[in-house]
N, C-alpha and C. Protein backbone atom coordinates (compact mmCIF):
# COMPACT_ATOMS: atom_id res chain seq x y z
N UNK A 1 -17.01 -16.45 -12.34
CA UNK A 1 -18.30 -16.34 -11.71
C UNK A 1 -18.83 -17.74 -11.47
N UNK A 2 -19.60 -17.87 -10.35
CA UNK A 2 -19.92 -19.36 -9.76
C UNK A 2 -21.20 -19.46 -10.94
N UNK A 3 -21.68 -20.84 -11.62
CA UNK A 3 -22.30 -21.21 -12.04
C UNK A 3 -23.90 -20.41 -11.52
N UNK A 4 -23.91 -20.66 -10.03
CA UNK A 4 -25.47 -20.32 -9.51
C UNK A 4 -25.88 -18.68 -9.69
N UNK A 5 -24.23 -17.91 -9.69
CA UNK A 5 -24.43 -16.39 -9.89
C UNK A 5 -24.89 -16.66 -11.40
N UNK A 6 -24.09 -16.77 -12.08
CA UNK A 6 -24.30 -16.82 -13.70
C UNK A 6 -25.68 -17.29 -13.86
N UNK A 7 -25.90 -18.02 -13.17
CA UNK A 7 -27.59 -18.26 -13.57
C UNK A 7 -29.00 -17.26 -13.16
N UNK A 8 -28.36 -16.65 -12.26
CA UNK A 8 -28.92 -15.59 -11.29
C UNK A 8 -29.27 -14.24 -12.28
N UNK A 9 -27.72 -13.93 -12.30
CA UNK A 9 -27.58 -12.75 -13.37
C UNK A 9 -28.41 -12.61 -14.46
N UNK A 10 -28.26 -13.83 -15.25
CA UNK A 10 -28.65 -14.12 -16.49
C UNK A 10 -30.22 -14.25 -16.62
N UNK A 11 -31.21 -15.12 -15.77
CA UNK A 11 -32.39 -14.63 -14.94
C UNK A 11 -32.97 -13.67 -14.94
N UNK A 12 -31.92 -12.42 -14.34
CA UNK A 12 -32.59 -11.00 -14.05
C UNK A 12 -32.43 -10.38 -15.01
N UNK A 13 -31.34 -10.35 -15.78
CA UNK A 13 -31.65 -9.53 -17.74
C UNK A 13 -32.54 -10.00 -18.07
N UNK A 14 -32.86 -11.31 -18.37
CA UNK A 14 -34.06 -12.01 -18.87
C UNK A 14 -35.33 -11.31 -19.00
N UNK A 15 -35.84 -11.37 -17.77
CA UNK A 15 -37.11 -10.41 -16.77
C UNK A 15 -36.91 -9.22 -17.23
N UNK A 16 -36.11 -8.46 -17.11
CA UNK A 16 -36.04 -6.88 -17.54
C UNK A 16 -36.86 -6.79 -18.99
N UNK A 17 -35.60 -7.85 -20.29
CA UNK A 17 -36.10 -7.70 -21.17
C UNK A 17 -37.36 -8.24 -21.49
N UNK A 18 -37.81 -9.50 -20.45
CA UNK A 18 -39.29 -9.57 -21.72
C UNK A 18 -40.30 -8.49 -21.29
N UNK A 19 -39.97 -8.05 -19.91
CA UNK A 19 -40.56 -6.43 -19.72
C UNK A 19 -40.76 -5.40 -20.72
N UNK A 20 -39.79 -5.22 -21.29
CA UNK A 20 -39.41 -3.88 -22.00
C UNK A 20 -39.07 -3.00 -21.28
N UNK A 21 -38.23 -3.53 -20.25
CA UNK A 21 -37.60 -2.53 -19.16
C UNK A 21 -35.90 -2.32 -19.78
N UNK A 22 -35.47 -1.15 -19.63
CA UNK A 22 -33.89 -1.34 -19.72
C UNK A 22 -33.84 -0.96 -17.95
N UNK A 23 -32.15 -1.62 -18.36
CA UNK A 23 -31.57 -1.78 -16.71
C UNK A 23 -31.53 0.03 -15.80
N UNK A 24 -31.55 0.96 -15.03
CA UNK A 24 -31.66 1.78 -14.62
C UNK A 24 -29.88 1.85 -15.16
N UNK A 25 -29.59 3.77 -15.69
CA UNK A 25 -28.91 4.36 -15.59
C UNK A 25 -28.53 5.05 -14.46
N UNK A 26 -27.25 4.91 -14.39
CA UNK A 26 -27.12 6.00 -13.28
C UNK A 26 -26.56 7.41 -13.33
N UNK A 27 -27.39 8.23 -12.81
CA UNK A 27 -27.17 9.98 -13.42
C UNK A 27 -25.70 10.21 -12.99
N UNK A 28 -25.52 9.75 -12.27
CA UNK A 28 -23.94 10.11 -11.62
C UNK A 28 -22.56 9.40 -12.55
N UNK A 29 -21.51 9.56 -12.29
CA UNK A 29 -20.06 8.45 -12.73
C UNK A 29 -19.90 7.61 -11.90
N UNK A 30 -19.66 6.33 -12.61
CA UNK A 30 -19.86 5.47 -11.74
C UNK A 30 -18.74 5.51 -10.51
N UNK A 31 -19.30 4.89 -9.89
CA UNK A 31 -18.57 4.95 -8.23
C UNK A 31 -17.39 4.01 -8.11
N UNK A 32 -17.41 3.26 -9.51
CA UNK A 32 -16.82 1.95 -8.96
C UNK A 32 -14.68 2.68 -9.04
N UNK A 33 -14.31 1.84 -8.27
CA UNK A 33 -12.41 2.75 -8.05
C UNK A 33 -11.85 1.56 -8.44
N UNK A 34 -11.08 1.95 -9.55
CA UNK A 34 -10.24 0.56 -10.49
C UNK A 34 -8.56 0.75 -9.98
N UNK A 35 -8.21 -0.14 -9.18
CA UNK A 35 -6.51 -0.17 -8.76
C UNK A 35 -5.75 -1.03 -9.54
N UNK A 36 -4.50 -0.27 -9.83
CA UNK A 36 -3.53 -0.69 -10.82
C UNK A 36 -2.80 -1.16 -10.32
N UNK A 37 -2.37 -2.30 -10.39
CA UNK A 37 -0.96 -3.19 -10.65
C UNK A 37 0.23 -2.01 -10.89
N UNK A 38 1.55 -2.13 -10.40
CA UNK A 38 2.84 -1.92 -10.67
C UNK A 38 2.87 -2.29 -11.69
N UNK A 39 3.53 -1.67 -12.90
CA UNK A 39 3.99 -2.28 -14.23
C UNK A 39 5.24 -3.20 -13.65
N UNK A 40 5.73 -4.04 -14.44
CA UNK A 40 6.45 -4.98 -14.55
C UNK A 40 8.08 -4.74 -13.72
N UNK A 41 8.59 -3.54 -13.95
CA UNK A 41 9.72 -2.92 -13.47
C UNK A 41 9.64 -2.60 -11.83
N UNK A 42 8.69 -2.11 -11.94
CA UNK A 42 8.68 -1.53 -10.15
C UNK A 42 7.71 -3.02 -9.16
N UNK A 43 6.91 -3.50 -10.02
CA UNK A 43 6.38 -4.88 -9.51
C UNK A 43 7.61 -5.63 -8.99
N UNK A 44 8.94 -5.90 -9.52
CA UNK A 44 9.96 -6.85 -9.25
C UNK A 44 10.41 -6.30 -7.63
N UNK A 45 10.08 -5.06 -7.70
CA UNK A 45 10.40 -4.71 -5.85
C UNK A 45 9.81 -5.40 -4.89
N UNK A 46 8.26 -5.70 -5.48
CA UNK A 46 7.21 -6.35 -4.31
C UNK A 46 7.97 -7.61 -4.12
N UNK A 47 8.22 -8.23 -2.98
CA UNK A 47 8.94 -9.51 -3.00
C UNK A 47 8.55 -9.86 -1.43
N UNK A 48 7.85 -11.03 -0.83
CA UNK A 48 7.21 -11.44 0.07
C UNK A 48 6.19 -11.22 0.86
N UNK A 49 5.13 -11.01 0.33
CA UNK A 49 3.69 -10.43 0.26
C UNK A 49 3.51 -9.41 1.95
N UNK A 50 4.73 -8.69 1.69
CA UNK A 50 4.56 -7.50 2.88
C UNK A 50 3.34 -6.66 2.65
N UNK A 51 2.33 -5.65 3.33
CA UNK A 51 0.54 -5.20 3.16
C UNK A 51 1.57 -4.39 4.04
N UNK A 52 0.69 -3.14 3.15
CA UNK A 52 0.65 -1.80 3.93
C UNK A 52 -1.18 -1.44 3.35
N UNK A 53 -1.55 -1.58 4.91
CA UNK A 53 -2.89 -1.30 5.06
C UNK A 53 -3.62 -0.02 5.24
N UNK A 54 -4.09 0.77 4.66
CA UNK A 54 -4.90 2.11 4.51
C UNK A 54 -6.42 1.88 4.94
N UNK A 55 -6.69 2.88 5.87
CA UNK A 55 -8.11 2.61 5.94
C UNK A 55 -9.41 2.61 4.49
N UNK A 56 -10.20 2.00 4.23
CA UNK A 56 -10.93 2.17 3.15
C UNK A 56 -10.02 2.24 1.80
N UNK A 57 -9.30 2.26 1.72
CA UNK A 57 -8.77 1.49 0.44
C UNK A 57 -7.49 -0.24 0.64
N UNK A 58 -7.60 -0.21 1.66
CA UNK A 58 -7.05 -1.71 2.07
C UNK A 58 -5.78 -1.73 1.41
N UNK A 59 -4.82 -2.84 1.62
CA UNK A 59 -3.51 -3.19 0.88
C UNK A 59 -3.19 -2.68 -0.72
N UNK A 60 -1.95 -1.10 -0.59
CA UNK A 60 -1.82 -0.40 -1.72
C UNK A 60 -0.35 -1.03 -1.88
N UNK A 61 -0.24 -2.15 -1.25
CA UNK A 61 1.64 -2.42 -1.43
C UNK A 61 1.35 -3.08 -3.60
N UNK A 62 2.22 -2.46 -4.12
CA UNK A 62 2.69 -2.93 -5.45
C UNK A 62 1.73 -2.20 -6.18
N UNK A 63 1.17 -1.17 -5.72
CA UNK A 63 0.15 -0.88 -6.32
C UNK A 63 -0.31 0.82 -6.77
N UNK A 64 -0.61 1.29 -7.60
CA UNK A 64 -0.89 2.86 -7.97
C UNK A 64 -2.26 3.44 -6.98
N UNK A 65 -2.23 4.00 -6.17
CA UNK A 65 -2.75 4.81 -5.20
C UNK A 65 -3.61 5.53 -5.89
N UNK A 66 -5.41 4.82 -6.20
CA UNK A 66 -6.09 5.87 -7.23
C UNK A 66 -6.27 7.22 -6.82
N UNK A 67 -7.14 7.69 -7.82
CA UNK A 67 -7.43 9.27 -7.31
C UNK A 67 -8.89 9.43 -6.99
N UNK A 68 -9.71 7.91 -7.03
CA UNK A 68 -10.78 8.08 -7.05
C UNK A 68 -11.48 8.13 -5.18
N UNK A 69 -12.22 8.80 -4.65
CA UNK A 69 -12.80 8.58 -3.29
C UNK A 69 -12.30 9.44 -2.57
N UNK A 70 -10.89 10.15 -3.69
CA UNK A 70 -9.92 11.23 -2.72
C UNK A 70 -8.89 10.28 -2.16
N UNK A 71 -8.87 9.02 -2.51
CA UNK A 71 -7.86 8.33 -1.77
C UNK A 71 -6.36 9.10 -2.07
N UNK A 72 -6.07 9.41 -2.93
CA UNK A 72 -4.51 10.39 -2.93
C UNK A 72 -4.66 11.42 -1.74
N UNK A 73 -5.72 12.17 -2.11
CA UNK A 73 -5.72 13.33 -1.07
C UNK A 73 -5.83 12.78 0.44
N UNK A 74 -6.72 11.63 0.90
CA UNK A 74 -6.83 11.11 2.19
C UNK A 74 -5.38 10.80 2.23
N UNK A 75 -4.45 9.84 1.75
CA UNK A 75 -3.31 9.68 1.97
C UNK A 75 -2.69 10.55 2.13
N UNK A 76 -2.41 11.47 1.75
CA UNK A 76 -1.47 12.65 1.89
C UNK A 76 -2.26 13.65 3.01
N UNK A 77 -3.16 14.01 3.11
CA UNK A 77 -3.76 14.88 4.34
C UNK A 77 -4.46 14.71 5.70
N UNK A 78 -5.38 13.09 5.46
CA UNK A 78 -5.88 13.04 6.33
C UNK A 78 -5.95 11.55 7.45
N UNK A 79 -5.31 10.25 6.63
CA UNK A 79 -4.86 9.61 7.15
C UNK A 79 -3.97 8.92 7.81
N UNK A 80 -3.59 8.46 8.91
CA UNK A 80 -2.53 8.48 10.23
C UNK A 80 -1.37 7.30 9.36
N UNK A 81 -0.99 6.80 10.05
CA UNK A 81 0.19 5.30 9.40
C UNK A 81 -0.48 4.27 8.90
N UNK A 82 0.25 3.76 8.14
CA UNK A 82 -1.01 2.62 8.13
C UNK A 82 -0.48 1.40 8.33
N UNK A 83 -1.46 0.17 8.72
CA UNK A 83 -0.78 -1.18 9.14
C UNK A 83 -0.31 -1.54 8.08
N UNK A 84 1.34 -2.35 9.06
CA UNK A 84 2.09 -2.99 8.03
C UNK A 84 1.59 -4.74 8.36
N UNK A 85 1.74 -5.15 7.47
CA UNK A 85 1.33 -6.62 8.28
C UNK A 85 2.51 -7.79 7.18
N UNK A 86 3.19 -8.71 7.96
CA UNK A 86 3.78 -9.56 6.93
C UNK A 86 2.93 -10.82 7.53
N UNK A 87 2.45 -11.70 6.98
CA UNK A 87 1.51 -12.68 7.24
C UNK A 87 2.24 -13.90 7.01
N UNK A 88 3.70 -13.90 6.73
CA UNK A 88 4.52 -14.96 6.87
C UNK A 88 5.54 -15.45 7.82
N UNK A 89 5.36 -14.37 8.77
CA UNK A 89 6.17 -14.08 9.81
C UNK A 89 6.45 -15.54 10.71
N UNK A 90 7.46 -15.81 11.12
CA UNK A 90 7.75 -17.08 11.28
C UNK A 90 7.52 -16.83 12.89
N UNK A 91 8.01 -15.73 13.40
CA UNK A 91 8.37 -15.56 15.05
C UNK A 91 7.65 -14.20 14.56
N UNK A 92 6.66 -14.19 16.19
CA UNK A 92 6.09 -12.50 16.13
C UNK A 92 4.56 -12.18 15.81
N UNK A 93 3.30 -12.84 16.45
CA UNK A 93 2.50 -12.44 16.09
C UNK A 93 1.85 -11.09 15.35
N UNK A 94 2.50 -10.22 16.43
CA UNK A 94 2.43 -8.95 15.97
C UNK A 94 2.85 -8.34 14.94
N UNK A 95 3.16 -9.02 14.39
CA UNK A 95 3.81 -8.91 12.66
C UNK A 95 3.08 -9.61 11.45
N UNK A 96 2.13 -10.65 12.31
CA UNK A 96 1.79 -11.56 11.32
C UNK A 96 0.45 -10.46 11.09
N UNK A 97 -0.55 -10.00 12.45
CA UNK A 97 -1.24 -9.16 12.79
C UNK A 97 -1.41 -7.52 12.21
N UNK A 98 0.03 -6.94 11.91
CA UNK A 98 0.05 -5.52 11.86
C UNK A 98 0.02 -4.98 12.53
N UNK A 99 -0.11 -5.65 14.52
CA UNK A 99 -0.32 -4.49 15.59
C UNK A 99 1.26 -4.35 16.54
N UNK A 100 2.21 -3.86 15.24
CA UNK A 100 3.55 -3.90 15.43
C UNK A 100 3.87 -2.83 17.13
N UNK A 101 4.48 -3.28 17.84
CA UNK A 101 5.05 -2.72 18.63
C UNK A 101 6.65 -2.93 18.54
N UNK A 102 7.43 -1.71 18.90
CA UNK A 102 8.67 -1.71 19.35
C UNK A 102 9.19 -0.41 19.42
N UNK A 103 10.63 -0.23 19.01
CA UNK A 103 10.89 1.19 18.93
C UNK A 103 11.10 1.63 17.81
N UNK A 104 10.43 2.89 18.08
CA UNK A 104 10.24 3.88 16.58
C UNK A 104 11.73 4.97 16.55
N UNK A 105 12.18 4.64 15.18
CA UNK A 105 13.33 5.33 14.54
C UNK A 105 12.82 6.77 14.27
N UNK A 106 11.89 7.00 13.21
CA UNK A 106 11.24 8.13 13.03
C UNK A 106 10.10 7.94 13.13
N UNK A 107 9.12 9.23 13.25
CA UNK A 107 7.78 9.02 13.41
C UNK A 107 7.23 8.98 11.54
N UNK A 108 6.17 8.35 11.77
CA UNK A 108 5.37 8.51 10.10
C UNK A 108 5.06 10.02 10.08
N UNK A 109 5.56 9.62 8.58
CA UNK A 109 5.13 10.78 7.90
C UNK A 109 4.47 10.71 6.80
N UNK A 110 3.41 11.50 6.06
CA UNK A 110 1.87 11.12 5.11
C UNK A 110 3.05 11.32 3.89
N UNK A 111 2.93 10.57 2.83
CA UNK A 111 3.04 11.02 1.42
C UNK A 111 2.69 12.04 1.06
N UNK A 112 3.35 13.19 0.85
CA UNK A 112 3.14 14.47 -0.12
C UNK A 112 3.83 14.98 -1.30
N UNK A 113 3.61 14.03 -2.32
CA UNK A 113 4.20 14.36 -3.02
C UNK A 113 4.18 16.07 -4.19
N UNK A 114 4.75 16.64 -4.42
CA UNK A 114 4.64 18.31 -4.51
C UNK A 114 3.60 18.00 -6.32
N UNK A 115 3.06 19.21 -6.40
CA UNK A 115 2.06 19.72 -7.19
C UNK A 115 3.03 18.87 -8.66
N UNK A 116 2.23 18.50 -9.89
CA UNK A 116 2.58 18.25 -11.06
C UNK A 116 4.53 18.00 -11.32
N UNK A 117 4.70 16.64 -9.91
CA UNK A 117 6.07 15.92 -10.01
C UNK A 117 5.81 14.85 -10.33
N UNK A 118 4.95 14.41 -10.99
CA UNK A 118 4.18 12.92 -11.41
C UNK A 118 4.45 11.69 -9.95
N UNK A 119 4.65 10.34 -10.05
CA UNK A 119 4.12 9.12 -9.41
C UNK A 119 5.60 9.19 -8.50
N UNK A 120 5.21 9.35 -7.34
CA UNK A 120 6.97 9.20 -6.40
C UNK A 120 6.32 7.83 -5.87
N UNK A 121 7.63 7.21 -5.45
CA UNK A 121 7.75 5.57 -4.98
C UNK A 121 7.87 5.60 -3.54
N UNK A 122 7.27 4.89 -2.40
CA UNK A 122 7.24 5.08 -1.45
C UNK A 122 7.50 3.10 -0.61
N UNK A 123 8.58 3.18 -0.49
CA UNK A 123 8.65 1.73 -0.30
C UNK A 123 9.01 1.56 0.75
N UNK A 124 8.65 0.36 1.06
CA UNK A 124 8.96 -0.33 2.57
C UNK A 124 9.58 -1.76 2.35
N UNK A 125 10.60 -1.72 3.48
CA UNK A 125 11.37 -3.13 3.52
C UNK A 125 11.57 -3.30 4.89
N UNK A 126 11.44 -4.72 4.72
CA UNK A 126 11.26 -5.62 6.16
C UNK A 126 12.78 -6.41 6.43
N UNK A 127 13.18 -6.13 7.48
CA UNK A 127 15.08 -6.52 7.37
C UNK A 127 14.71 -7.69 9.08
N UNK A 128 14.97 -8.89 9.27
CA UNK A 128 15.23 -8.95 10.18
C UNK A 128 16.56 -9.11 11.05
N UNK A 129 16.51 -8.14 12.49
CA UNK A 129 17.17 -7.73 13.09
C UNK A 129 18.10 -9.19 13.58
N UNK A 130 19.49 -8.71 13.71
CA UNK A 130 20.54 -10.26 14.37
C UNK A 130 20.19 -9.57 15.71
N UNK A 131 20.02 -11.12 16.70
CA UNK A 131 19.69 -11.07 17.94
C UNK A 131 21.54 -10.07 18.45
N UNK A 132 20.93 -9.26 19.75
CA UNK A 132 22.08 -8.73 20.23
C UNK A 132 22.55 -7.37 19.93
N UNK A 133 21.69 -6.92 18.65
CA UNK A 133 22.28 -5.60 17.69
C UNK A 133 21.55 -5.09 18.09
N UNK A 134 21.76 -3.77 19.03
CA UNK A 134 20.78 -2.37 19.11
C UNK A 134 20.78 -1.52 17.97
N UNK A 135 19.82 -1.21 17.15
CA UNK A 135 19.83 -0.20 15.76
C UNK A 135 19.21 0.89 16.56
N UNK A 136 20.20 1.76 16.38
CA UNK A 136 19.65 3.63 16.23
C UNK A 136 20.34 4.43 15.09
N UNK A 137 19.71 5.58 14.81
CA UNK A 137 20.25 6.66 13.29
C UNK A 137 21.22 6.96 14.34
N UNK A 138 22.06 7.68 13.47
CA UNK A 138 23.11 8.79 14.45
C UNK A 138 22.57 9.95 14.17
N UNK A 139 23.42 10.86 14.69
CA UNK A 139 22.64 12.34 15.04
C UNK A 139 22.28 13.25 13.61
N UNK A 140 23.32 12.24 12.22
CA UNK A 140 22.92 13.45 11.42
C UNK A 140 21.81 12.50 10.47
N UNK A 141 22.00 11.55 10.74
CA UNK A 141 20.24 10.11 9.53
C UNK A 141 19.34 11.25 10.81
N UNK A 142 18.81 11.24 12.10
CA UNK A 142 17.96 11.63 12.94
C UNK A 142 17.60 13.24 12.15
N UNK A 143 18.79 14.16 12.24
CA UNK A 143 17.85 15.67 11.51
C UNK A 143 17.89 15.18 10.07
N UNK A 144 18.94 14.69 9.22
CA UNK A 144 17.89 14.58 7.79
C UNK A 144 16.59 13.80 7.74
N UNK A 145 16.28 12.78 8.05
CA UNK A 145 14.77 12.30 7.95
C UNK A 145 14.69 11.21 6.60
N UNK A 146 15.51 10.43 6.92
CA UNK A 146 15.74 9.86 5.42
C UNK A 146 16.30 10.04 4.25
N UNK A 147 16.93 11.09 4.48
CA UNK A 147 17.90 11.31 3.81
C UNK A 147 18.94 11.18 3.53
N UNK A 148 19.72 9.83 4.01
CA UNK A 148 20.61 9.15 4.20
C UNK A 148 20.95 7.80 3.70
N UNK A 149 21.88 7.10 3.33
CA UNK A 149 22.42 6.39 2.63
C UNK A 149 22.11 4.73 3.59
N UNK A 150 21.07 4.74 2.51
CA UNK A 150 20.25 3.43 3.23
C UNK A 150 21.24 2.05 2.98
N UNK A 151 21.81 1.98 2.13
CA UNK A 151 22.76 0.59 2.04
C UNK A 151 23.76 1.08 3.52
N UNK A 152 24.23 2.16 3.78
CA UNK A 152 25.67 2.12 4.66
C UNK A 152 24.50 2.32 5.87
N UNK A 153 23.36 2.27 6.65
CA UNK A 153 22.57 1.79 7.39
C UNK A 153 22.13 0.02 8.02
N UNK A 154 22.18 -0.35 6.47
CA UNK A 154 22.09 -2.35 6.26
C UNK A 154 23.79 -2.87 6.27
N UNK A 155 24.31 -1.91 6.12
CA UNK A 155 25.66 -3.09 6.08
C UNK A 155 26.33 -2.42 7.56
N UNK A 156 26.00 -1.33 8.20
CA UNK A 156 26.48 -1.01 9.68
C UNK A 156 25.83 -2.00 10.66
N UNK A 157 24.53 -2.28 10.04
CA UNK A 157 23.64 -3.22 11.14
C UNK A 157 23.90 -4.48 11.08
N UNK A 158 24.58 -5.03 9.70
CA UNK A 158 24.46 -6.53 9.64
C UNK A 158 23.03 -7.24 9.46
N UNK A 159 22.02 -5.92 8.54
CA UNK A 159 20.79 -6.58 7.97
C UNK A 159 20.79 -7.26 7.11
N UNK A 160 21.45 -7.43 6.04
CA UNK A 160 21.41 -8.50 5.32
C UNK A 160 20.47 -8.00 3.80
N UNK A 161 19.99 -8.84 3.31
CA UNK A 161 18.84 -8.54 2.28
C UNK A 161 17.79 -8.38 3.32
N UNK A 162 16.73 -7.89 2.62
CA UNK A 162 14.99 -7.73 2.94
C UNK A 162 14.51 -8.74 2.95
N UNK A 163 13.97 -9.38 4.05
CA UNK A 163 12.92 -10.46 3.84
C UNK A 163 11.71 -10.29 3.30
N UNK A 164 11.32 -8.37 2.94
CA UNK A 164 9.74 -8.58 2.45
C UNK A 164 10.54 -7.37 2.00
N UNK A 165 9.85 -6.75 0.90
CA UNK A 165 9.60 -5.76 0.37
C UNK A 165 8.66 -5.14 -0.15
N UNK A 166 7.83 -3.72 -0.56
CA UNK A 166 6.97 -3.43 -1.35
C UNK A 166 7.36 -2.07 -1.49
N UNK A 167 6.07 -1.46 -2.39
CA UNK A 167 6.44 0.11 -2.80
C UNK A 167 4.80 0.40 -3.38
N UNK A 168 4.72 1.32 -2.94
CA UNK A 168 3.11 1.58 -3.54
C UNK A 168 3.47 2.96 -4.36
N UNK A 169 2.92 3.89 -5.44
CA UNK A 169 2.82 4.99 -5.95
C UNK A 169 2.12 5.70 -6.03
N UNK A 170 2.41 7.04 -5.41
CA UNK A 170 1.16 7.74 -5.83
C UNK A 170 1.64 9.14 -6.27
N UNK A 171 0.76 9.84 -6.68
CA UNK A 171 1.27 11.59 -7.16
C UNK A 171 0.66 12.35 -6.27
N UNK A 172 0.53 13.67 -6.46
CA UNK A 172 -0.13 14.60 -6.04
C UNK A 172 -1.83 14.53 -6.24
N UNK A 173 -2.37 15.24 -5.25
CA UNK A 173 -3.84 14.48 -5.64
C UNK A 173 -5.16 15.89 -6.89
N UNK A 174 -4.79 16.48 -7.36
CA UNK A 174 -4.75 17.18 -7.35
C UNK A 174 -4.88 16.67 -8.99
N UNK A 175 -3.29 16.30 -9.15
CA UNK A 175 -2.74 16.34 -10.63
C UNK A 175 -3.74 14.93 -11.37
């Protein structure tokens, strides 16, 4: 806290108490929404400060998806994709930005994770493409939907490692 807040703060208890005022309760729970850190194991995924942006709860990359505001339930029911943004992007405004254009493999799909299956991992990795390589699924990655063997995808393409990675968690909203 900056010195001038701390003096501020400290000021306004002051005043209350030589009042004989206490500070106002609030009848409600508090409002305030506390976001968790990745424990240590699934944190080692986050690797080059890749942001996956949600409306009203902002950048959930490395991070537990609270339950507070309904943000689980907005994620899973009512909000669209959300911006990816890598802000280190060497070539590509639109990357540095989040207002990614190109061609879409599959369309987004919301996190739903099923009733009392606890915290599923939902990660994203950033591969850049060798100039010259057209990437498409074949016909059977296209009907499974991700269900397919993501290393024999990176080593057909000649992606290499991930230049960014993350993974956010969340459960059912519910549970």
């Amino acid at each position: 806290m900056k010195p001038l807040g701390a003096v501020l703060l400290a000021a306004g208890l002051l005043g209350m108490a030589a009042l004989g005022e206490q500070p106002p309760r609030p009848e409600e729970p508090s409002r305030t929404c506390f976001f968790q850190m990745l424990d240590s194991m699934d944190r080692d995924f986050c690797r080059g400060d890749l942001e996956v942006i949600y409306p009203e709860v902002g950048d959930v990359g490395c991070m537990y998806v609270p339950k507070c505001h309904q943000y689980r339930r907005r994620i899973s029911r009512e909000w669209g994709s959300p911006r990816v943004r890598y802000p280190q992007a060497e070539k590509g405004a639109d990357l540095r930005t989040g207002d990614i254009k190109g061609r879409v493999l599959t369309d987004y799909v919301r996190p739903t994770p099923p009733p009392r299956s606890g915290y599923h991992r939902y990660q994203l990795r950033l591969y850049e493409q060798p100039a010259q390589v057209a990437i498409a699924l074949s016909p059977q990655e296209w009907v499974s939907l991700g269900a397919w063997a993501m290393e024999s995808f990176v080593k057909q393409f000649r992606l290499g490692s991930p230049v960014a990675s993350t993974q956010f968690l969340t459960k059912y909203y519910e549970d």
